[in-house]
N, C-alpha and C. Protein backbone atom coordinates (compact mmCIF):
# COMPACT_ATOMS: atom_id res chain seq x y z
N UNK A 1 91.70 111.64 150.27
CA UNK A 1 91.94 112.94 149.66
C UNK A 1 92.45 112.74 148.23
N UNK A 2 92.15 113.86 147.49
CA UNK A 2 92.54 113.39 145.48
C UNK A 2 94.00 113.80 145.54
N UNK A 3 94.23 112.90 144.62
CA UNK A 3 96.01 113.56 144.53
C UNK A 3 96.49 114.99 143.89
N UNK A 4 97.29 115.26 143.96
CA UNK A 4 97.99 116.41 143.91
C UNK A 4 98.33 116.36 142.06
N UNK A 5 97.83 117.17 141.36
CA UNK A 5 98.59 117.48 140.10
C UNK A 5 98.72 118.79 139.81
N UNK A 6 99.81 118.68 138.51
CA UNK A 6 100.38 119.84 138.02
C UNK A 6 99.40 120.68 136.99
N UNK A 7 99.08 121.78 137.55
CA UNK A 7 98.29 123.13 136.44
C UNK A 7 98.92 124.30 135.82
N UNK A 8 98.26 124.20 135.11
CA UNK A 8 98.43 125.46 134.24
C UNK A 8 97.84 127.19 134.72
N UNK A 9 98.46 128.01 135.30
CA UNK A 9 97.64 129.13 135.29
C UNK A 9 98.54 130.32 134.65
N UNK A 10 97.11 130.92 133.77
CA UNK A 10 97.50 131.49 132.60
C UNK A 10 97.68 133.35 133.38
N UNK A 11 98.78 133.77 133.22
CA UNK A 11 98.90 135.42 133.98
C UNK A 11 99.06 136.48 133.25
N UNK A 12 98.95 137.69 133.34
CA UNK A 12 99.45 138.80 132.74
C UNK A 12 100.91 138.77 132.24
N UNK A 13 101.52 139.45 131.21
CA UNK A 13 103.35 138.68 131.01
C UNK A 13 103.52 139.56 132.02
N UNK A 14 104.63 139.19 132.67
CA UNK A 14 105.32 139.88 133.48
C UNK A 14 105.33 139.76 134.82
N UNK A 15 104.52 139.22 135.22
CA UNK A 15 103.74 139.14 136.10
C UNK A 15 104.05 137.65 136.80
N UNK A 16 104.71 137.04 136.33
CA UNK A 16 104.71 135.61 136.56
C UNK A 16 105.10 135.30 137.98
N UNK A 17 106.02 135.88 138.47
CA UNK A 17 107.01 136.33 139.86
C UNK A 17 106.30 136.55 140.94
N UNK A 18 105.23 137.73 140.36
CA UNK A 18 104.09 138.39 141.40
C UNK A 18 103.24 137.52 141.52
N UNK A 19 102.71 136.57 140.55
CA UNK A 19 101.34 135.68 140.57
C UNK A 19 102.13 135.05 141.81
N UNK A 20 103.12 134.18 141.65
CA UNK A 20 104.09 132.90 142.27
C UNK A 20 104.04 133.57 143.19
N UNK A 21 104.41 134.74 143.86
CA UNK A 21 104.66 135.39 145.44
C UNK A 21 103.28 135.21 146.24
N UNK A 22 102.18 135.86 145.74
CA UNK A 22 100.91 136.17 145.91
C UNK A 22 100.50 134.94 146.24
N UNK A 23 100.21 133.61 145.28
CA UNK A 23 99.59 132.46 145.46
C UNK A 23 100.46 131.66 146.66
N UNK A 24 102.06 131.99 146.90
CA UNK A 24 102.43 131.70 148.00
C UNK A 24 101.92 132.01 149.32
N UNK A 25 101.84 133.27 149.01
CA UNK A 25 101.26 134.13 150.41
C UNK A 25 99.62 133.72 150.83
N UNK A 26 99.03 133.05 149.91
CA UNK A 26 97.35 132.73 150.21
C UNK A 26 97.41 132.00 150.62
N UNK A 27 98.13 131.14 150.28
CA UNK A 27 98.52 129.07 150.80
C UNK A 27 98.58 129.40 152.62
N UNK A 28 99.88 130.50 152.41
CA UNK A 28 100.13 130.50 154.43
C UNK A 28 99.11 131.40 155.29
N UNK A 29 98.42 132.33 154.28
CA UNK A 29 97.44 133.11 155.04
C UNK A 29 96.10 131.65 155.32
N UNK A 30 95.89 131.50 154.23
CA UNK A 30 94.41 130.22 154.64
C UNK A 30 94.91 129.13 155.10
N UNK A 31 95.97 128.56 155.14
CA UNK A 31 96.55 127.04 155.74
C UNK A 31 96.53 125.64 154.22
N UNK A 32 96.46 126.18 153.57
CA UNK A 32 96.05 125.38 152.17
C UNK A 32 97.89 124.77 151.93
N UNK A 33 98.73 124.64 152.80
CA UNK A 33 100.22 124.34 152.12
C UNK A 33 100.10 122.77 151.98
N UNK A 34 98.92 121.33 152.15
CA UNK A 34 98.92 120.38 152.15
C UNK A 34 97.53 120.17 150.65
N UNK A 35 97.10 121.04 150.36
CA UNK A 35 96.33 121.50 148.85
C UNK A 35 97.54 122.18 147.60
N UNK A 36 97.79 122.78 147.93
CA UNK A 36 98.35 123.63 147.11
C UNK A 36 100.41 123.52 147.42
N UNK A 37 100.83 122.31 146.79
CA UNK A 37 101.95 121.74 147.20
C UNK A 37 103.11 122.88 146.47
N UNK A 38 103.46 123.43 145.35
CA UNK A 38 104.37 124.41 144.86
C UNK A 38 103.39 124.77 143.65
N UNK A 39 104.66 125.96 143.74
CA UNK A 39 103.97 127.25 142.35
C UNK A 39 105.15 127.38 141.95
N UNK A 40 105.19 127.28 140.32
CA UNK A 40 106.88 127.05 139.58
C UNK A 40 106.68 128.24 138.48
N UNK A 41 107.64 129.19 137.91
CA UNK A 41 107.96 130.21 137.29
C UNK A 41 108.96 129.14 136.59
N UNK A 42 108.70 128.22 134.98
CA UNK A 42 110.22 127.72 134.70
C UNK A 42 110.73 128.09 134.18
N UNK A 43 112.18 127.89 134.41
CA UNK A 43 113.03 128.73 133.93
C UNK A 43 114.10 128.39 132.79
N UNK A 44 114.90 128.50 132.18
CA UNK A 44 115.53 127.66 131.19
C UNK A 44 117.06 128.51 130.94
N UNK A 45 118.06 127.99 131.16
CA UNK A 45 119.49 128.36 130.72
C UNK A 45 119.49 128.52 129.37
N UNK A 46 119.68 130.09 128.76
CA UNK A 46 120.36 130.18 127.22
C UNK A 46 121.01 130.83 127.52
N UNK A 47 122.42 130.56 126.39
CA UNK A 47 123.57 131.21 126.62
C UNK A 47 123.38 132.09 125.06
N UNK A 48 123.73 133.59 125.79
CA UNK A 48 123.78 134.59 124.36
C UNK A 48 124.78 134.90 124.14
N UNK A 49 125.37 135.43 122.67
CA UNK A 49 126.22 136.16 122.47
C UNK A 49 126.15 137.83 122.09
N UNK A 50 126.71 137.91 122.98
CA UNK A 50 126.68 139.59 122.83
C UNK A 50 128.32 140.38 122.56
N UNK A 51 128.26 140.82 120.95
CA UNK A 51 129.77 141.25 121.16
C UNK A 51 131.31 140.30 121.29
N UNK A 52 130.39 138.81 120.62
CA UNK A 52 131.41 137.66 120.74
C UNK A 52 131.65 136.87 122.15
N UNK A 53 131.02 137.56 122.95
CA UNK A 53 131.49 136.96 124.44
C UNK A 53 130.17 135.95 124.36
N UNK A 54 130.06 135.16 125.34
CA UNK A 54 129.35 133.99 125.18
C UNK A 54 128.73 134.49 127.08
N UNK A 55 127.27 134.34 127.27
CA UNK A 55 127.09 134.87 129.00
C UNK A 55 125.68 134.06 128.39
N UNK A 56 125.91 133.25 129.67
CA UNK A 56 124.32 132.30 130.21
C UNK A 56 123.47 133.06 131.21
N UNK A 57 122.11 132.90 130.44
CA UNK A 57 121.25 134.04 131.15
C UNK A 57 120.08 133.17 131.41
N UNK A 58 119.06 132.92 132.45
CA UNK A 58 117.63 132.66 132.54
C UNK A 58 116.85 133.06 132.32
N UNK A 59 115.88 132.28 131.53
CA UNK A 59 114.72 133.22 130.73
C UNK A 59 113.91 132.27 131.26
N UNK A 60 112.39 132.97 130.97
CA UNK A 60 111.51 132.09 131.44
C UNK A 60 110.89 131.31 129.97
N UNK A 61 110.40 130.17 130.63
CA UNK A 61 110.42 129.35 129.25
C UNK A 61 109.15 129.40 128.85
N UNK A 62 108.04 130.09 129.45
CA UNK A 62 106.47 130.04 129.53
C UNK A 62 106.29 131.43 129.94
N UNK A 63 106.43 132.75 128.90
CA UNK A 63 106.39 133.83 129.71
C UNK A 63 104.37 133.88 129.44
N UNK A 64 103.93 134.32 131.13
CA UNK A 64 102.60 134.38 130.85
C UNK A 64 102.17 133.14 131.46
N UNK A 65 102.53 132.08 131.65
CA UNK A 65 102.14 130.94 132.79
C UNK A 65 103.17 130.73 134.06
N UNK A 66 102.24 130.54 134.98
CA UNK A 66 103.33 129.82 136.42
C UNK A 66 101.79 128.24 136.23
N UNK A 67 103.08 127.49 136.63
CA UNK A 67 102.92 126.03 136.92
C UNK A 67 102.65 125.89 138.35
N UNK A 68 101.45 124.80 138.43
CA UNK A 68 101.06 124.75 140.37
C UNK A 68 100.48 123.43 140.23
N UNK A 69 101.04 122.96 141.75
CA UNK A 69 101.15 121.53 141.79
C UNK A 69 100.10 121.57 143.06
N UNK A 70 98.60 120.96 142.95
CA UNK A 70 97.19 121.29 143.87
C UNK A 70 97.01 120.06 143.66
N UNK A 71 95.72 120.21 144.80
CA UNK A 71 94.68 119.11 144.78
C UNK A 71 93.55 120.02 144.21
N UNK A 72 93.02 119.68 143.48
CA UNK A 72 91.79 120.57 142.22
C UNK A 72 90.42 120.25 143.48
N UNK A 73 90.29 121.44 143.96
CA UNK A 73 88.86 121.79 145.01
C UNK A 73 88.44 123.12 144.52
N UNK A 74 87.04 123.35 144.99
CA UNK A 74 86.65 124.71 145.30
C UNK A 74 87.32 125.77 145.67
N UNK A 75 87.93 125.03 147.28
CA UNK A 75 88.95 126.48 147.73
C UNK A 75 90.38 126.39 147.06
N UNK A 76 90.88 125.61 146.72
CA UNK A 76 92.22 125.95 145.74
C UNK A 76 91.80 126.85 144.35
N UNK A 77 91.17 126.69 143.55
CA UNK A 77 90.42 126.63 142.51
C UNK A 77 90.29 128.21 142.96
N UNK A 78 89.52 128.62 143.50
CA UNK A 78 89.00 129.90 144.28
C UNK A 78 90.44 130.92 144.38
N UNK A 79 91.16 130.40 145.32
CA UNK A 79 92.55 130.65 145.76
C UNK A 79 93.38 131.14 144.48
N UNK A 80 93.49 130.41 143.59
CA UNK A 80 94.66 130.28 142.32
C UNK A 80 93.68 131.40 141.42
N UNK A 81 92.47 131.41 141.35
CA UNK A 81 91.86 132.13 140.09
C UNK A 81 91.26 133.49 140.11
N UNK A 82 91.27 133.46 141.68
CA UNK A 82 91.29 135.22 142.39
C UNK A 82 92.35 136.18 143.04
N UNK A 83 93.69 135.43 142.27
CA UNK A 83 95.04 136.11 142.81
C UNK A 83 95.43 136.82 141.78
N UNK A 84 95.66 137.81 142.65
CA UNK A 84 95.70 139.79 141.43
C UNK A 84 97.02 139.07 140.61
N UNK A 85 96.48 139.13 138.80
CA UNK A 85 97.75 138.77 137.70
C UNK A 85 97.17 137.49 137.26
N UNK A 86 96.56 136.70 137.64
CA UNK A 86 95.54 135.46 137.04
C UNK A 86 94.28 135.48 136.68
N UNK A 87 94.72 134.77 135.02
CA UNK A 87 93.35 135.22 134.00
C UNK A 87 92.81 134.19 134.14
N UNK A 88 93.00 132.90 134.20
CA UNK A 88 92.39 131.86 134.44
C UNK A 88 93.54 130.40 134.47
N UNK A 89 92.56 129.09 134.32
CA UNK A 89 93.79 128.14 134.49
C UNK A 89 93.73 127.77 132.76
N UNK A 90 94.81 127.03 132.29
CA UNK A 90 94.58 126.83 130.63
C UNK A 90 93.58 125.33 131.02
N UNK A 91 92.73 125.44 130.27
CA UNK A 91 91.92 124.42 129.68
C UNK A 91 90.46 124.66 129.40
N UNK A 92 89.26 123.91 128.56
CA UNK A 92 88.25 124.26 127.67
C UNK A 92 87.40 125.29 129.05
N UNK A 93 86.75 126.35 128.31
CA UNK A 93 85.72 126.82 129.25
C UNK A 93 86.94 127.44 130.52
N UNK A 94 85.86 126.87 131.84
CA UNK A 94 86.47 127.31 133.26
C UNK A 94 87.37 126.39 133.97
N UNK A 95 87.40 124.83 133.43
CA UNK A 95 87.54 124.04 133.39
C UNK A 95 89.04 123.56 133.55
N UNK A 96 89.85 123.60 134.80
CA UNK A 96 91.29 123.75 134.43
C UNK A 96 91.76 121.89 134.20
N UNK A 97 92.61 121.79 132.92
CA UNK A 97 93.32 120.63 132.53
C UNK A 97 94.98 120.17 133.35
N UNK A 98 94.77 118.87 133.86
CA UNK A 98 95.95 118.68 134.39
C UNK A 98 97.09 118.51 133.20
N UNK A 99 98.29 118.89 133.58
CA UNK A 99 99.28 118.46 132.46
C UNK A 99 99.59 116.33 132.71
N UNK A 100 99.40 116.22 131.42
CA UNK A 100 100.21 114.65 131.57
C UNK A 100 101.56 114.42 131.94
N UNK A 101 101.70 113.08 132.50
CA UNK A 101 103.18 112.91 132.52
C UNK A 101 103.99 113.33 130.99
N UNK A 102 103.49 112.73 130.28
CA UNK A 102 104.78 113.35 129.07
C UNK A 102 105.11 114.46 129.28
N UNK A 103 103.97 115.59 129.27
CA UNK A 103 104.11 116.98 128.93
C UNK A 103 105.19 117.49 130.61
N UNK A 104 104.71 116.66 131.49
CA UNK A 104 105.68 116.80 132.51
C UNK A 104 107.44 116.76 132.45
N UNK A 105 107.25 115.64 131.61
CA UNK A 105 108.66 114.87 131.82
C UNK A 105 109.79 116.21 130.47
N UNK A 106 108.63 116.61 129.63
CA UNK A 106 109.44 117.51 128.65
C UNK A 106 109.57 118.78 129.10
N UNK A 107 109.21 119.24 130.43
CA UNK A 107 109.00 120.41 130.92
C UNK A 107 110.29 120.24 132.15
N UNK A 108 110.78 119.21 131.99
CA UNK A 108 112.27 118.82 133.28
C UNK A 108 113.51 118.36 133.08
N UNK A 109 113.07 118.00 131.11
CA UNK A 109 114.42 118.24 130.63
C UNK A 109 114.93 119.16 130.07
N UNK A 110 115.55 119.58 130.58
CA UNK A 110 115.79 121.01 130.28
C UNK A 110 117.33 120.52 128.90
N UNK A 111 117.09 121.79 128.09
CA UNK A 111 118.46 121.64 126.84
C UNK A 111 118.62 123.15 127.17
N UNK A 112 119.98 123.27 126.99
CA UNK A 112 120.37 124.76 126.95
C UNK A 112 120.26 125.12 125.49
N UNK A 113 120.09 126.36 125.47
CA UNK A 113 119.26 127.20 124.25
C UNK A 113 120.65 128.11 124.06
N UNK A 114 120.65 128.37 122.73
CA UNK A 114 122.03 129.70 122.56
C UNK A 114 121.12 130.03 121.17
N UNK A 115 121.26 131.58 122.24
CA UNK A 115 120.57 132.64 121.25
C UNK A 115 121.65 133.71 120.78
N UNK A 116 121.93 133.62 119.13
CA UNK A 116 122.90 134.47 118.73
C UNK A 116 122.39 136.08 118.77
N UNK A 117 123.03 136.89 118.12
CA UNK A 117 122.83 138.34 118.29
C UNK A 117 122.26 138.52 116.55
N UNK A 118 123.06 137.29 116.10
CA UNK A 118 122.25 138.20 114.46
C UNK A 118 121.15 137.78 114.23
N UNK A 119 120.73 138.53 112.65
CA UNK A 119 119.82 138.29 112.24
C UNK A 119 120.04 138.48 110.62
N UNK A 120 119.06 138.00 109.79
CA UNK A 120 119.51 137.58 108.81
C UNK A 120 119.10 139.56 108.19
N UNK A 121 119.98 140.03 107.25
CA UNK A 121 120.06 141.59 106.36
C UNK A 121 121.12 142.19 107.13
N UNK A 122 121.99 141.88 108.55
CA UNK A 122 122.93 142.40 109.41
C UNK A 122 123.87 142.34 108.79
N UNK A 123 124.17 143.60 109.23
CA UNK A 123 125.88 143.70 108.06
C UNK A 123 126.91 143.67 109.35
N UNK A 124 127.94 141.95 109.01
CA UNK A 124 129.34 141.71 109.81
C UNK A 124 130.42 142.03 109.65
N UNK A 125 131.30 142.28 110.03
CA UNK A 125 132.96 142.33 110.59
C UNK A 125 133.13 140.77 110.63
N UNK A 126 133.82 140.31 109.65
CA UNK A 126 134.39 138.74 110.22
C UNK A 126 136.24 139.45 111.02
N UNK A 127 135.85 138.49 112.08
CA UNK A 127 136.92 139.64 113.09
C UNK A 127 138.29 137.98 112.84
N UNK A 128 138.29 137.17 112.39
CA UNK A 128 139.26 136.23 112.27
C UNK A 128 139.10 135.03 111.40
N UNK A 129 140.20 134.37 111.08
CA UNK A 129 140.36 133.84 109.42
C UNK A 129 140.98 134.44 108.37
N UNK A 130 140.55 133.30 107.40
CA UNK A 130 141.15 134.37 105.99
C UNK A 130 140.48 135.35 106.02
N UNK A 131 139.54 135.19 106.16
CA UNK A 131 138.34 136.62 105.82
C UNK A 131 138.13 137.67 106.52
N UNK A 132 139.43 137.47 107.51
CA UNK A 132 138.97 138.53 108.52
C UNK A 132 139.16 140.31 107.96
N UNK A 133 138.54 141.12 108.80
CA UNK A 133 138.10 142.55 108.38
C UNK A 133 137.63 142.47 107.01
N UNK A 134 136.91 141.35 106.41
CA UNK A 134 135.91 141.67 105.43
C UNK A 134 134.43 142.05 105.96
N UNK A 135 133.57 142.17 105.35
CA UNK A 135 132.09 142.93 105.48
C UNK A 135 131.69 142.02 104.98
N UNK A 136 130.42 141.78 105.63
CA UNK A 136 129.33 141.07 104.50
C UNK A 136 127.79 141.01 105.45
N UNK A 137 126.90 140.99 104.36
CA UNK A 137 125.28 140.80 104.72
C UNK A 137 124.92 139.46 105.60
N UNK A 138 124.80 139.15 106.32
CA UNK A 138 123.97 137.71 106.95
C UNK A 138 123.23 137.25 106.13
N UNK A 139 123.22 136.22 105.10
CA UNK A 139 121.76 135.67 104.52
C UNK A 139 121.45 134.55 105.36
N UNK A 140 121.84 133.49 106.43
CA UNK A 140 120.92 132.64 106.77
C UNK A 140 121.66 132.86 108.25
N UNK A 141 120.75 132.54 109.86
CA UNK A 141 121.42 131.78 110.86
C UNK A 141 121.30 130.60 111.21
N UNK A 142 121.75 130.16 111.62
CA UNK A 142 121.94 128.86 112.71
C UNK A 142 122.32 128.61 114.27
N UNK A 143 121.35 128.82 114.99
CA UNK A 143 121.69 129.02 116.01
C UNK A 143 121.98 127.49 116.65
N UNK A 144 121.16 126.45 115.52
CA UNK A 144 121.76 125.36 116.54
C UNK A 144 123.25 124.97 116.58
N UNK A 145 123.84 125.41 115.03
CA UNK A 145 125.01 125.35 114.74
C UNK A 145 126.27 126.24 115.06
N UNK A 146 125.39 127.23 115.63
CA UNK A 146 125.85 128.62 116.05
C UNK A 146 126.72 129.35 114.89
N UNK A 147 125.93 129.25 114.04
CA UNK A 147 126.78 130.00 112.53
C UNK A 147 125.96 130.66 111.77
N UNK A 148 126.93 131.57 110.85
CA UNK A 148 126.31 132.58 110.23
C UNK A 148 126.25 132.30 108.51
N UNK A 149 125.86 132.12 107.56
CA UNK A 149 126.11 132.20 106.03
C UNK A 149 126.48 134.01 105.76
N UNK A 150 127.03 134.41 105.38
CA UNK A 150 127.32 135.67 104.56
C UNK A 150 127.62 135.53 103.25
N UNK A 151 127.45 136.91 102.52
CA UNK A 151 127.49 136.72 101.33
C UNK A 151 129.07 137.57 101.27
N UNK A 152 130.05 137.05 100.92
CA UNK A 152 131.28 137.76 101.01
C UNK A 152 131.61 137.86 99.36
N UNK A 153 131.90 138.99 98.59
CA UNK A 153 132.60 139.56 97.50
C UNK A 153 133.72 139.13 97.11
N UNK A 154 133.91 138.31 96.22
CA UNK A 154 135.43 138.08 96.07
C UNK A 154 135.91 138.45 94.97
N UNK A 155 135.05 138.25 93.81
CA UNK A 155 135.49 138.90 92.51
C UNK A 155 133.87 140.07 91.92
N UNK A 156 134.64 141.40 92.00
CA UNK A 156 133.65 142.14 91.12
C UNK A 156 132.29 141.41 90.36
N UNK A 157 131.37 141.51 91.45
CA UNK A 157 130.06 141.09 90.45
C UNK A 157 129.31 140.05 91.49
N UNK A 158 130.18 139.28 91.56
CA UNK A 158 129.62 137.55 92.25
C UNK A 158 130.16 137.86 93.79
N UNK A 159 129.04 137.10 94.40
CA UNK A 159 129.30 136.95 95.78
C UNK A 159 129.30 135.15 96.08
N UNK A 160 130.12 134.98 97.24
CA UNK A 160 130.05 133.70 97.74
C UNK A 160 129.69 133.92 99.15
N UNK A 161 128.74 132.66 99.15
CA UNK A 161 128.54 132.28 100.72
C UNK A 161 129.54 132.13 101.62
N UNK A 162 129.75 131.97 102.69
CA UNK A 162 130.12 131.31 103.33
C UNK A 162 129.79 131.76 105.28
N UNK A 163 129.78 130.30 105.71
CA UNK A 163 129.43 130.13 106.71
C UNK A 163 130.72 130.14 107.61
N UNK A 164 130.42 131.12 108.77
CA UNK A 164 131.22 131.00 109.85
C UNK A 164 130.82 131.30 111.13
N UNK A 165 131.23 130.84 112.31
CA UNK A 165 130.95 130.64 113.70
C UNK A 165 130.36 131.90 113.97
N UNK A 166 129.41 132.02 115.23
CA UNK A 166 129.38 133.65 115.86
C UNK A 166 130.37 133.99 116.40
N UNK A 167 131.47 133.84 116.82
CA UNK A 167 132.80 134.33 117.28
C UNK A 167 133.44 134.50 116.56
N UNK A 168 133.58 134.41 114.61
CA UNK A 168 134.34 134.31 114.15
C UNK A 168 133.84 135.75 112.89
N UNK A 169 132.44 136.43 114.12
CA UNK A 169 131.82 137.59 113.28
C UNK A 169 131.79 138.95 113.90
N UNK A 170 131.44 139.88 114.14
CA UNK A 170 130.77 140.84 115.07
C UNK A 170 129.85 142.38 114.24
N UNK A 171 128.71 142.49 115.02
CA UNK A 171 127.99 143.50 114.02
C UNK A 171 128.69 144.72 113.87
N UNK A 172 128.57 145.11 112.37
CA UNK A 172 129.15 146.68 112.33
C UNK A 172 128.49 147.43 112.85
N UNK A 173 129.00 148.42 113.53
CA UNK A 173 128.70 149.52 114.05
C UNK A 173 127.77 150.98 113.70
């Protein structure tokens, strides 16, 4: 029997949950659970800030694909590409492409993601520091750094940058 690899099938957004339920439910209706080994929705830890508080949320990291781990036949093939929410599998034509180990191995290390609330023209509240209850515009983010540049007023005319934490900002109201 051919071995078992990991596919790509490409779904409606939203839908990713329903494809994964559905293609579960075909596996136990036809007996295919030694073809069709798992169906993965992945998922990925980012932590947002909302309002200064810091809350880790799951997002999906592929919205619009679920991942499925088959033996590539007719009736799997059949199975995976006639389940209501699947447009096809990704690769040339009809033709579905297995993922490689690399592309595997970068799909299992997972890094946590932190997604701030600003955006760069947002007008802040620096809520602590010297600068605190000043105002200023966002000109750059950094989310890897988790910081903000503003343009803060200090003398009539000229503005200075300066960069500070997302906790050390919050959007005006």
């Amino acid at each position: 029997m051919a071995e078992a690899r990991w596919y790509v099938a490409h779904t409606y957004s939203g839908y990713e949950n329903k494809v994964k339920a559905n293609i579960e439910k075909s596996i136990e209706n036809r007996h295919l659970e030694d073809q069709i080994l798992e169906v993965k929705v992945p998922l990925e830890d980012v932590v947002e800030m909302k309002n200064g508080v810091r809350k880790v949320v799951q997002r999906k990291m592929f919205p619009g694909y679920v991942l499925i781990n088959m033996v590539m036949n007719d009736d799997t093939w059949y199975v995976v590409r006639n389940t209501r929410g699947v447009t096809g599998f990704v690769g040339p034509g009809s033709k579905p492409v297995p993922l490689t180990e690399a592309e595997l191995e970068n799909l299992t290390s997972q890094q946590q993601q932190v997604v701030g609330e600003f955006h760069e023209g947002d007008v802040v509240v620096v809520t602590e520091g010297p600068w605190k209850d000043t105002t200023g515009a966002v000109q750059s983010v950094n989310d890897g750094k988790q910081t903000v540049t503003i343009n803060i007023e200090v003398f009539a005319g000229g503005g200075t940058p300066v960069e500070l934490s997302f906790s050390a900002v919050k959007k005006q109201r």
